[in-house]
N, C-alpha and C. Protein backbone atom coordinates (compact mmCIF):
# COMPACT_ATOMS: atom_id res chain seq x y z
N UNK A 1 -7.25 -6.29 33.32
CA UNK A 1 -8.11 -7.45 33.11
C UNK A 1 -9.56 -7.00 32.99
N UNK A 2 -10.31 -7.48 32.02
CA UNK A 2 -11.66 -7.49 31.87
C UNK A 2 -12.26 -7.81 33.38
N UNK A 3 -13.81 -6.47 33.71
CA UNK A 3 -14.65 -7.45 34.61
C UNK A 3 -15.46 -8.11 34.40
N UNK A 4 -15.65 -8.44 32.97
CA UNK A 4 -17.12 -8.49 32.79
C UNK A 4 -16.81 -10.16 31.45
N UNK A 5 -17.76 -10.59 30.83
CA UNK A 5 -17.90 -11.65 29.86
C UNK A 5 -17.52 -10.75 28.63
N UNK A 6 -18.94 -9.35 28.30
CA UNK A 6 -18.68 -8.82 27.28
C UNK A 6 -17.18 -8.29 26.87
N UNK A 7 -16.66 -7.75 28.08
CA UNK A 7 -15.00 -7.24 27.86
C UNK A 7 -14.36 -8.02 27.84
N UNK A 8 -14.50 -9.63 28.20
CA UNK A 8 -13.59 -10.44 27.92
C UNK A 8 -13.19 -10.53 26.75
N UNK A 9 -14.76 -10.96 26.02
CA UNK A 9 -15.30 -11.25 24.66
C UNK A 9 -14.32 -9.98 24.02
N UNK A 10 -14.69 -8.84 23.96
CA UNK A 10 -14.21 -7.69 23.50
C UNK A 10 -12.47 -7.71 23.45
N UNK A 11 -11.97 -7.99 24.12
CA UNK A 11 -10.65 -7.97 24.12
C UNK A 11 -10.44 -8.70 23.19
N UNK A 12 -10.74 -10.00 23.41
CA UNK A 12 -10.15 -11.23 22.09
C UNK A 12 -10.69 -10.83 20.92
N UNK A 13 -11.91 -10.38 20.43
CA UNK A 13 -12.28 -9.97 19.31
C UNK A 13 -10.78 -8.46 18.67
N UNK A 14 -10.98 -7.76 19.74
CA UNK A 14 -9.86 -6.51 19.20
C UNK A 14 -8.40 -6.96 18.88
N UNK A 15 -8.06 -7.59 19.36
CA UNK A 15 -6.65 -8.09 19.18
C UNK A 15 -6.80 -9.45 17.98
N UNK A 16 -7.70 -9.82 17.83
CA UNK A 16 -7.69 -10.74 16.36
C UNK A 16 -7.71 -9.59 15.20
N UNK A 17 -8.85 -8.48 15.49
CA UNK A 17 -8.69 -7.29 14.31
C UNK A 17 -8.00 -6.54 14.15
N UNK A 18 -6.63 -6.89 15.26
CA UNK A 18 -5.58 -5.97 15.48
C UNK A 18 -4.77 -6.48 14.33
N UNK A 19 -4.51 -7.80 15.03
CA UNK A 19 -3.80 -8.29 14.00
C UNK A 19 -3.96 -8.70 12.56
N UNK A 20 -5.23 -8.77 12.20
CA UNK A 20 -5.55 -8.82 10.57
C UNK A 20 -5.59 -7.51 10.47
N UNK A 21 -5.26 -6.52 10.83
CA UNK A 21 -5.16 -4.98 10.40
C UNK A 21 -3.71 -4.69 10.17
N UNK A 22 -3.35 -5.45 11.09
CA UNK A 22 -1.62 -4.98 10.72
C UNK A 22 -0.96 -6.09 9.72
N UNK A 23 -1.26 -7.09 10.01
CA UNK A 23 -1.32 -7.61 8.32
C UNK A 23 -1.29 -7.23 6.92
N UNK A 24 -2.35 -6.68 6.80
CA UNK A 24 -3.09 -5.99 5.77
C UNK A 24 -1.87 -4.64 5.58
N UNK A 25 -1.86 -4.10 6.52
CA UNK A 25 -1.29 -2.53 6.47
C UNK A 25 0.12 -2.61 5.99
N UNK A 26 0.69 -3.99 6.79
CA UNK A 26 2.43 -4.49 6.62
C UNK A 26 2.67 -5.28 5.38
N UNK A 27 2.23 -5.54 4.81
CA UNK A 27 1.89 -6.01 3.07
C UNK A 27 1.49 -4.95 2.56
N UNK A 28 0.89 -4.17 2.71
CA UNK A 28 0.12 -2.55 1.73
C UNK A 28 2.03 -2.25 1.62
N UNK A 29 2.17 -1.37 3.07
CA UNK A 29 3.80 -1.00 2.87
C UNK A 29 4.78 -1.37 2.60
N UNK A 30 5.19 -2.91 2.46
CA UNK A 30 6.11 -3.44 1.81
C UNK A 30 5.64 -3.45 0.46
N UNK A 31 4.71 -3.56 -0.33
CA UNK A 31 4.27 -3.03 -1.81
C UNK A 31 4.76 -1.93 -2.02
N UNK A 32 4.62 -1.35 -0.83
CA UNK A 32 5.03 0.20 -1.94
C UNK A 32 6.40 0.62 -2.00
N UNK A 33 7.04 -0.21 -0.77
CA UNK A 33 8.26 0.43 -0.11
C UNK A 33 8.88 -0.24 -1.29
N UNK A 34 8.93 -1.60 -1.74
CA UNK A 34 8.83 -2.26 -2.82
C UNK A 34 9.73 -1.46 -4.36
N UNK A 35 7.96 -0.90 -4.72
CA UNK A 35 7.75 0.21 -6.14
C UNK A 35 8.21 0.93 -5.62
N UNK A 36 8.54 1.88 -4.60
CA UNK A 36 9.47 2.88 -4.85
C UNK A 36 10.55 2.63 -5.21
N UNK A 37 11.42 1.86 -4.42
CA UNK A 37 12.70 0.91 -4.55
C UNK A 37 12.96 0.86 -5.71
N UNK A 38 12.21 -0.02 -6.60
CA UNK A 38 12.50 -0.58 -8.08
C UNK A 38 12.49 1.03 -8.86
N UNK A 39 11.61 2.12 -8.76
CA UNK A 39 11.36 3.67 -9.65
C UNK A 39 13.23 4.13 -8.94
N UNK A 40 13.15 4.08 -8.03
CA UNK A 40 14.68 5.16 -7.44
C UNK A 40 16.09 4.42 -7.95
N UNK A 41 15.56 2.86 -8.32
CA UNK A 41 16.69 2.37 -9.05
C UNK A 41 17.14 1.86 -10.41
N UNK A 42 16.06 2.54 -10.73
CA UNK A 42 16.00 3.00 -12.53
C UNK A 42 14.95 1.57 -13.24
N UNK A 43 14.69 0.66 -12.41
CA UNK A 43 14.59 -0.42 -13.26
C UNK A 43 12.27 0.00 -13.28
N UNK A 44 12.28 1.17 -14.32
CA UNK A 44 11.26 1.52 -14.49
C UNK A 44 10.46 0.62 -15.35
N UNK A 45 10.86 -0.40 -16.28
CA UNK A 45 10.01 -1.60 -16.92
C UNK A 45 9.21 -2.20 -16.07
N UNK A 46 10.21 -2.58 -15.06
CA UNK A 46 9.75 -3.78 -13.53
C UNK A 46 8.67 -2.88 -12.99
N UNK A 47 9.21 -1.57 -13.00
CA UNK A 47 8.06 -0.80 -11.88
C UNK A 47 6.71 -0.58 -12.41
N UNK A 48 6.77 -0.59 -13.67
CA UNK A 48 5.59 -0.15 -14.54
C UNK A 48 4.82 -1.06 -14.82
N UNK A 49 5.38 -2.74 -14.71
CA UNK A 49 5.05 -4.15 -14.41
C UNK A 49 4.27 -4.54 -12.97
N UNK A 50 4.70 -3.65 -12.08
CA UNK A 50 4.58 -3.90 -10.83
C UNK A 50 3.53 -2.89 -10.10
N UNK A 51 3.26 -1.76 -10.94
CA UNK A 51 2.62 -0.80 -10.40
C UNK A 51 0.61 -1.32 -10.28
N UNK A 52 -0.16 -2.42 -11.12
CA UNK A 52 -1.13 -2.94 -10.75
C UNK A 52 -1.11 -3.55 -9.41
N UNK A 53 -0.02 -4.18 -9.30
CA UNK A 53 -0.43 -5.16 -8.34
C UNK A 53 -0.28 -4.41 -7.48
N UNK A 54 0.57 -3.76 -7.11
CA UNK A 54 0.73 -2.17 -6.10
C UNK A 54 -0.55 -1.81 -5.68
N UNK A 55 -1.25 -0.86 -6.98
CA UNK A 55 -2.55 -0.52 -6.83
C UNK A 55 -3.73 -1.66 -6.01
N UNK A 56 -3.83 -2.39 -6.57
CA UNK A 56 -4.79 -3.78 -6.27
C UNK A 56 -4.56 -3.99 -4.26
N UNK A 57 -3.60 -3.99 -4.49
CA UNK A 57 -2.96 -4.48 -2.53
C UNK A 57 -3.58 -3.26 -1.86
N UNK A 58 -3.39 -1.63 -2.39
CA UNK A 58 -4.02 -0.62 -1.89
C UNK A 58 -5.47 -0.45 -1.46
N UNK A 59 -6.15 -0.79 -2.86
CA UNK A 59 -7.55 -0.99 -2.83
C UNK A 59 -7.75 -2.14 -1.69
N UNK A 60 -7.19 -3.10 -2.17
CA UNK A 60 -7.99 -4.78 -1.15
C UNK A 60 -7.63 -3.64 0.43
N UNK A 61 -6.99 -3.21 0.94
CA UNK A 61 -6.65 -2.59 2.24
C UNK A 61 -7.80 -2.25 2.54
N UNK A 62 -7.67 -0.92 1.62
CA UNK A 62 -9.22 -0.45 2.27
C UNK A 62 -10.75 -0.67 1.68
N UNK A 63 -10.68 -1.75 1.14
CA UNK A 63 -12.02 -3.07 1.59
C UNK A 63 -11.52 -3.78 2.64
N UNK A 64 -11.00 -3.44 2.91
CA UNK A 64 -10.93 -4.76 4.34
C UNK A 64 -11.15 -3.38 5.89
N UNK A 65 -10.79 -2.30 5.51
CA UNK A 65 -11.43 -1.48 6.33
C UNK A 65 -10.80 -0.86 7.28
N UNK A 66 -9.02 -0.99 6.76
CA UNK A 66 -7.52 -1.21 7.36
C UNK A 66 -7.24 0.48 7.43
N UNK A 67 -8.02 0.96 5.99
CA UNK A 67 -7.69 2.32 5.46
C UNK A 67 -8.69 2.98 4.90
N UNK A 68 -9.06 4.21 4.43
CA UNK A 68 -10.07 4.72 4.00
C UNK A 68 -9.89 4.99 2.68
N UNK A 69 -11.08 5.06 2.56
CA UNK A 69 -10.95 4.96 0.92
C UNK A 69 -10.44 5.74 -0.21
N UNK A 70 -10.48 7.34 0.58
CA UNK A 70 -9.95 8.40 -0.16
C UNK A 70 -8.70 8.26 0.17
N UNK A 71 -8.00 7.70 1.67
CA UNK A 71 -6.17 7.00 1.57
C UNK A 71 -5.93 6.28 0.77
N UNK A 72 -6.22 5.51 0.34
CA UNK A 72 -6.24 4.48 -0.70
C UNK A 72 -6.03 5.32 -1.89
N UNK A 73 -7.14 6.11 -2.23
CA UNK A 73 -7.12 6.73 -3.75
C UNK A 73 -5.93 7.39 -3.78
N UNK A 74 -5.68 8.04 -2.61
CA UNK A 74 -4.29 9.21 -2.61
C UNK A 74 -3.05 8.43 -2.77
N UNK A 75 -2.81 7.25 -1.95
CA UNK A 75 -1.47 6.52 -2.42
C UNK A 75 -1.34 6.14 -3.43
N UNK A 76 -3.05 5.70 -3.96
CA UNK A 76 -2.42 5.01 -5.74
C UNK A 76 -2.19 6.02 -6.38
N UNK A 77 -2.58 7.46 -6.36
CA UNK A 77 -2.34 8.04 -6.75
C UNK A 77 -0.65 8.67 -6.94
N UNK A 78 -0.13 8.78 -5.80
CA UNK A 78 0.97 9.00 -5.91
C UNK A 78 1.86 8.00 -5.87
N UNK A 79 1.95 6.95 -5.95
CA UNK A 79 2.84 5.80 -6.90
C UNK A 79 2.59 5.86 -8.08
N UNK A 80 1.93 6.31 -8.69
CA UNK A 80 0.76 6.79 -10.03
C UNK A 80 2.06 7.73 -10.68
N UNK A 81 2.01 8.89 -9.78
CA UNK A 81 2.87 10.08 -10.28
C UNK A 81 4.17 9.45 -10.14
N UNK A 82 4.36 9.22 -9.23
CA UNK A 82 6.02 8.64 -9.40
C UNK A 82 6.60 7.90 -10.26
N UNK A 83 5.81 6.68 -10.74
CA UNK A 83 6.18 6.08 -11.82
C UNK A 83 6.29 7.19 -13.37
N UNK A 84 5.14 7.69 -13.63
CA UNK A 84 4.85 8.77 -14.51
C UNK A 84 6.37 9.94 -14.46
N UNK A 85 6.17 10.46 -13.58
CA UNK A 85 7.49 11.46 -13.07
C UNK A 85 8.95 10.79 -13.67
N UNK A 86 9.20 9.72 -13.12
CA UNK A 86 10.41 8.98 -13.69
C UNK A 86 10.70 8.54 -15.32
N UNK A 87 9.09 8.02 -15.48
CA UNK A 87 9.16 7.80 -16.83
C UNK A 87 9.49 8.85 -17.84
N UNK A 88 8.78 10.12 -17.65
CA UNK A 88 8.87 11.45 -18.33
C UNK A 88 10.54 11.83 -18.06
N UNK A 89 11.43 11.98 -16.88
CA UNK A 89 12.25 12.06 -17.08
C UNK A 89 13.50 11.27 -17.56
N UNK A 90 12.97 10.00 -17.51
CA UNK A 90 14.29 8.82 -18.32
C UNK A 90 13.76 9.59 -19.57
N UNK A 91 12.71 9.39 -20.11
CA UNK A 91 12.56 9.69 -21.83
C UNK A 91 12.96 11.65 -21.95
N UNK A 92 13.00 12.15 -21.36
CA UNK A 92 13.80 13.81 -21.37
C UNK A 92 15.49 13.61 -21.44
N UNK A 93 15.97 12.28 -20.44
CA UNK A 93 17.43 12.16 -20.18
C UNK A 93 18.07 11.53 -21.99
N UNK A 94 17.19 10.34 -22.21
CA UNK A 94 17.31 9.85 -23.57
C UNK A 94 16.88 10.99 -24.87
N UNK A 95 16.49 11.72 -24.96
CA UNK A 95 16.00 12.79 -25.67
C UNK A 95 17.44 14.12 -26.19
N UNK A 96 18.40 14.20 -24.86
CA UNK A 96 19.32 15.14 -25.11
C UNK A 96 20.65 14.55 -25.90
């Protein structure tokens, strides 16, 4: 238990930013867990449909201050490659 007003104050403030943090973070990961899903089960149109809004949920994260910004760049990045990766190899599989 808090002794004080300020630590009272402090507690309720942390646990409201707790929870708009894990918000934020539990929507980021179901996006991606998402786009991976749709790339590992071939349906690469949908994923390649789906890969903005992916990106966009990443970015809004870390403006909201959930994640940093170079995390951010690195995940879009590699949903980036993965989609890319898959695509290059469906069009190599269709090619033989």
């Amino acid at each position: 238990m808090p002794n004080t007003r300020q630590a009272a104050k402090r507690m309720r403030r942390d646990a409201k930013r707790r929870e708009r943090n894990r918000y934020h973070l539990s929507r980021m990961r179901t996006y991606i867990r998402k786009f991976r899903k749709m790339v590992q089960e071939g349906k690469l149109e949908e994923a390649k449909a789906f890969l903005p809004e992916v990106i966009s949920i990443i970015y809004h994260t870390a403006s909201k201050g959930v994640i940093h910004k170079n995390e951010a760049a690195r995940r879009a990045s590699r949903v980036t490659q993965l989609l890319n990766k898959a695509l290059a190899q469906a069009s190599q599989n269709l090619g033989k």
